[in-house]
N, C-alpha and C. Protein backbone atom coordinates (compact mmCIF):
# COMPACT_ATOMS: atom_id res chain seq x y z
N UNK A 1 126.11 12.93 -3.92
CA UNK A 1 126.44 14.29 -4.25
C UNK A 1 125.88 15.20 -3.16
N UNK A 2 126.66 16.18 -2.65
CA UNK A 2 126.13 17.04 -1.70
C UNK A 2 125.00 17.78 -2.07
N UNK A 3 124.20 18.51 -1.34
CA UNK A 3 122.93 19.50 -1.76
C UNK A 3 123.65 20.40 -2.59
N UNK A 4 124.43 21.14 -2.16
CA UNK A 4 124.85 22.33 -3.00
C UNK A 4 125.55 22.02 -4.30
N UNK A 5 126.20 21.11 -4.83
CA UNK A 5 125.97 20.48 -5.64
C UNK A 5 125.22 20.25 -6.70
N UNK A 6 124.14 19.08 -6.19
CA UNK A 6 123.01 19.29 -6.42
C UNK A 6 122.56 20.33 -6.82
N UNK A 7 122.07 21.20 -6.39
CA UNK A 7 121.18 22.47 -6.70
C UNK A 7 122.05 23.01 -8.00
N UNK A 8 123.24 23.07 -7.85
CA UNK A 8 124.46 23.57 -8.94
C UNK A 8 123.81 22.71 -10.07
N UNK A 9 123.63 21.52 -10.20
CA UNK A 9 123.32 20.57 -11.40
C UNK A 9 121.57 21.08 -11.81
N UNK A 10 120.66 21.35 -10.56
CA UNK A 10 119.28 21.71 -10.68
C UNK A 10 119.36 23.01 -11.61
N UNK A 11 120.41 23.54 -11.44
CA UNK A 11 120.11 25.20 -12.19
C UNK A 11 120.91 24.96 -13.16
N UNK A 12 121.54 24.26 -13.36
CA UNK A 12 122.33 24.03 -14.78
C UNK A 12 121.25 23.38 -15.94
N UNK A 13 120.49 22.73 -15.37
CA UNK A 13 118.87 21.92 -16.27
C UNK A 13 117.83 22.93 -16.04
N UNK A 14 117.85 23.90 -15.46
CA UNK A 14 116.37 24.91 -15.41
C UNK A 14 116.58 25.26 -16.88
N UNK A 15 114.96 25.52 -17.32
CA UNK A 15 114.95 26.48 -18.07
C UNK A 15 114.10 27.80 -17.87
N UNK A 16 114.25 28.52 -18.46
CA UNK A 16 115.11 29.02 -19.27
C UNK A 16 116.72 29.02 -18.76
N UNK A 17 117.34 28.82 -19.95
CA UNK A 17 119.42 28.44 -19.61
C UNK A 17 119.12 30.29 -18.38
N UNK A 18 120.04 29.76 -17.33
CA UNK A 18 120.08 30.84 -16.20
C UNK A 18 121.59 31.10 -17.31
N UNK A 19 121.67 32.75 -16.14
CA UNK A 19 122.78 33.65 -16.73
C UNK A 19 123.31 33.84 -15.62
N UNK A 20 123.40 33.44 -14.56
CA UNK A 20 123.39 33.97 -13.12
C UNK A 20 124.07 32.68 -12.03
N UNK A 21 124.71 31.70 -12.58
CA UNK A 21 125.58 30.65 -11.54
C UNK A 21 126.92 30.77 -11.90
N UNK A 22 127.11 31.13 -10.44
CA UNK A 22 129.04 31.17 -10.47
C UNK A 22 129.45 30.04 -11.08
N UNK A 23 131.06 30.56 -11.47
CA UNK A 23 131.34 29.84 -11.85
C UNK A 23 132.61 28.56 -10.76
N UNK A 24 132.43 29.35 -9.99
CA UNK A 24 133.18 28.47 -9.03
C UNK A 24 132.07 27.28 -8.10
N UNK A 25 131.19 27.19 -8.58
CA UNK A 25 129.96 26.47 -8.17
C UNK A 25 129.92 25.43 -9.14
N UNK A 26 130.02 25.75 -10.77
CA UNK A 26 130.38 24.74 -11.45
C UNK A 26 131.62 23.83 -11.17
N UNK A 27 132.86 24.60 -10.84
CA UNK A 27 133.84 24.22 -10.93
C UNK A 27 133.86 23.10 -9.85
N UNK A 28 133.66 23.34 -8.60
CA UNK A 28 133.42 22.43 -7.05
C UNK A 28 132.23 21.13 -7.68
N UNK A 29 131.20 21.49 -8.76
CA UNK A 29 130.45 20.56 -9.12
C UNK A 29 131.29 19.69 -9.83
N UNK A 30 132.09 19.93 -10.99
CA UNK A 30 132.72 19.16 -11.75
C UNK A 30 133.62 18.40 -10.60
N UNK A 31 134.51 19.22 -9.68
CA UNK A 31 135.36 18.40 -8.90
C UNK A 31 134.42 16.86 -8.09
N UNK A 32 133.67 17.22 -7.53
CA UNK A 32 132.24 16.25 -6.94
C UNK A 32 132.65 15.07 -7.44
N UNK A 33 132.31 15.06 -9.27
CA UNK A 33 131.76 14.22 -10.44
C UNK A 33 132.75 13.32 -10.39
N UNK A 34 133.89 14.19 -10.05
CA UNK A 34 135.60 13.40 -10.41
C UNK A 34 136.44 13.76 -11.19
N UNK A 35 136.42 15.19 -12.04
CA UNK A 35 137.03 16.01 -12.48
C UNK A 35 138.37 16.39 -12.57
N UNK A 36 139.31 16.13 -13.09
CA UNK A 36 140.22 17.00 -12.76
C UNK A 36 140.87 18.55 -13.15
N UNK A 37 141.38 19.59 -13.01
CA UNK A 37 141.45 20.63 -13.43
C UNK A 37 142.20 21.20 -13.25
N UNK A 38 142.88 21.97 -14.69
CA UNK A 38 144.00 22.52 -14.96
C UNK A 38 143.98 23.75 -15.45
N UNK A 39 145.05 24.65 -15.09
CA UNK A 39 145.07 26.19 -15.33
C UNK A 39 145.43 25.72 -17.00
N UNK A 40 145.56 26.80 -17.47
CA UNK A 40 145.74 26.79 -19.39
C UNK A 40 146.22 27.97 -19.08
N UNK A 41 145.94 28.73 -20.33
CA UNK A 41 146.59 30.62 -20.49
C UNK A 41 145.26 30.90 -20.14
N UNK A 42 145.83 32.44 -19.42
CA UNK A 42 144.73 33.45 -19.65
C UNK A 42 143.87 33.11 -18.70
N UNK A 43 142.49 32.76 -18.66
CA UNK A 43 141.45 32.67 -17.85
C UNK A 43 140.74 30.88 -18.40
N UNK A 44 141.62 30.74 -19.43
CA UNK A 44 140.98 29.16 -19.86
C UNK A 44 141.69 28.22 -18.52
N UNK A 45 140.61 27.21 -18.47
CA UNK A 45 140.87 25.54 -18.09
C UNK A 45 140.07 24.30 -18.79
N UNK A 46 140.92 23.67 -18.45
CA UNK A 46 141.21 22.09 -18.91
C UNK A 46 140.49 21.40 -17.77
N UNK A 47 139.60 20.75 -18.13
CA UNK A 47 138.45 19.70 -17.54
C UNK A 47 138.40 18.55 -18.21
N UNK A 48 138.95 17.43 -17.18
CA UNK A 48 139.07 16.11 -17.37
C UNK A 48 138.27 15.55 -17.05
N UNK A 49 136.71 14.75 -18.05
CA UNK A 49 136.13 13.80 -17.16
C UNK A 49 135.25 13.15 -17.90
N UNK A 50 135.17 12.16 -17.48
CA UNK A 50 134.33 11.12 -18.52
C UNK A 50 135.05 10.57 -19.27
N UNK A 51 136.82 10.62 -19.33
CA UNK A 51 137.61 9.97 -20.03
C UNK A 51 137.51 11.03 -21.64
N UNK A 52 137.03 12.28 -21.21
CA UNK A 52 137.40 13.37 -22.10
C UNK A 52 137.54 15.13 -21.80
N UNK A 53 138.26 15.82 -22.43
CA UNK A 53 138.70 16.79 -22.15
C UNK A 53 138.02 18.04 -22.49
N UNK A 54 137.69 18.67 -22.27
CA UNK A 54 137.20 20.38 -22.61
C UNK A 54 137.83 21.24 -21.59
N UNK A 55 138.24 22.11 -22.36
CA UNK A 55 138.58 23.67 -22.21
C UNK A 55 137.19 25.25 -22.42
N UNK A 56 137.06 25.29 -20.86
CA UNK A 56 136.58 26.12 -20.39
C UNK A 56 136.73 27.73 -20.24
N UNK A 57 136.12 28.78 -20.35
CA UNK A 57 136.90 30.04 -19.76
C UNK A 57 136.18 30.47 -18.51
N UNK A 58 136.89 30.71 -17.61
CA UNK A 58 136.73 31.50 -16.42
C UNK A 58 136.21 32.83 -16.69
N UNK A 59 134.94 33.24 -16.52
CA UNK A 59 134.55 34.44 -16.68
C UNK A 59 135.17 35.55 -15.67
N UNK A 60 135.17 36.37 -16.21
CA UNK A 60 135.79 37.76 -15.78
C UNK A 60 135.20 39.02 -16.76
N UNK A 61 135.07 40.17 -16.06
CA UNK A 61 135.43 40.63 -14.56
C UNK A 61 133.75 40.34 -13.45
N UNK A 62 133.10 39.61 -14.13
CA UNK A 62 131.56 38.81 -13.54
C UNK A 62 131.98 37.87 -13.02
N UNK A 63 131.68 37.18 -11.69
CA UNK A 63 131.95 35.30 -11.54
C UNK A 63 130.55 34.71 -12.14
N UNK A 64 129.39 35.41 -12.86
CA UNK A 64 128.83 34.40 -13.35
C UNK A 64 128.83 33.85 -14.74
N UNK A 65 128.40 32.73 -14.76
CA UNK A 65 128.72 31.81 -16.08
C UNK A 65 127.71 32.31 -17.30
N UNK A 66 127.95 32.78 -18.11
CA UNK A 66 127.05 33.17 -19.43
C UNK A 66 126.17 31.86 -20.11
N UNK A 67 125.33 32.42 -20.39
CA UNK A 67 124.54 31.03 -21.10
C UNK A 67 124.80 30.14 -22.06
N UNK A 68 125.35 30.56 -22.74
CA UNK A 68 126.47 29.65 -24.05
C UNK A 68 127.37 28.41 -22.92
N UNK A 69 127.84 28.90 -21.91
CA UNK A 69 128.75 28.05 -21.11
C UNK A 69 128.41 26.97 -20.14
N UNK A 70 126.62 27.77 -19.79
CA UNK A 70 126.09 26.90 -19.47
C UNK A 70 125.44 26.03 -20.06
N UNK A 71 124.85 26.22 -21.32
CA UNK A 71 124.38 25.25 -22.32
C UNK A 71 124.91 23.92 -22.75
N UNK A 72 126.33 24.39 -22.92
CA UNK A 72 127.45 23.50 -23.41
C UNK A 72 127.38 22.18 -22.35
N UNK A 73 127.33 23.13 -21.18
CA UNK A 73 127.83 22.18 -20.51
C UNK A 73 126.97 21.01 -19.68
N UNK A 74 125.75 21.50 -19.95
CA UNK A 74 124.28 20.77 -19.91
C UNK A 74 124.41 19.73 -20.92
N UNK A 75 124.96 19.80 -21.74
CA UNK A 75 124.87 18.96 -23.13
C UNK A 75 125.65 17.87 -23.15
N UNK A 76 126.94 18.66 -22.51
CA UNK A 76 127.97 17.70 -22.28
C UNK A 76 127.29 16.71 -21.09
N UNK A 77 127.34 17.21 -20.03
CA UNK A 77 126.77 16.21 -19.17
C UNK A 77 125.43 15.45 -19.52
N UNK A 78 124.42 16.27 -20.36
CA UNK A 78 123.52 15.03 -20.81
C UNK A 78 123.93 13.68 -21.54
N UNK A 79 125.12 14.09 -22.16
CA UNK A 79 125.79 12.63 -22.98
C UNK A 79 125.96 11.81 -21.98
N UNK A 80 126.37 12.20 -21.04
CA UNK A 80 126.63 11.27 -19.69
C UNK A 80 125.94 10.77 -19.17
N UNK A 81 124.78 10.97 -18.89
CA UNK A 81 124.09 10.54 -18.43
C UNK A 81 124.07 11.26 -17.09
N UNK A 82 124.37 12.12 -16.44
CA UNK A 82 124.45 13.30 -15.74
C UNK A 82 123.29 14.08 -15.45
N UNK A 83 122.38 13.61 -14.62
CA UNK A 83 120.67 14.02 -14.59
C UNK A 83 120.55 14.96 -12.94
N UNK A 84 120.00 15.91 -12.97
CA UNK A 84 119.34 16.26 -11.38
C UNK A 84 118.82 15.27 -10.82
């Protein structure tokens, strides 16, 4: 995994949950992992990985990711086994 990357996954496990990582930093992270990704309506996407699906929203009119989104998605990847 590249550094920047990396660091994307380091601040996704800090605590306190940050309020403050783009979300196009997640998105390039998920691609990394092996991801695939699809527009939906509106500002939602479709994230393929791990041989399962979640639907995401693209924040707007902020590019950063709110803490609920990042939580989730800490969680999700802890099932995985998905570690810094």
């Amino acid at each position: 995994m590249k550094r920047k990357h990396a660091a994307t996954l380091a601040r996704i496990y800090s605590r306190p949950i940050p309020g403050s990582i783009r979300w196009t930093d997640i998105e390039t992270m998920f691609l990394e992992l092996g991801a695939e990704i699809n527009a939906r309506e509106g500002s939602r996407i479709c994230v393929f990985l791990f041989g399962e699906v979640r639907v995401f929203h693209r924040p707007h009119p902020s590019p950063d990711t709110d803490k609920g989104a990042v939580s989730a998605i800490r969680k999700w990847l802890e099932a995985h086994g998905v570690k810094p």
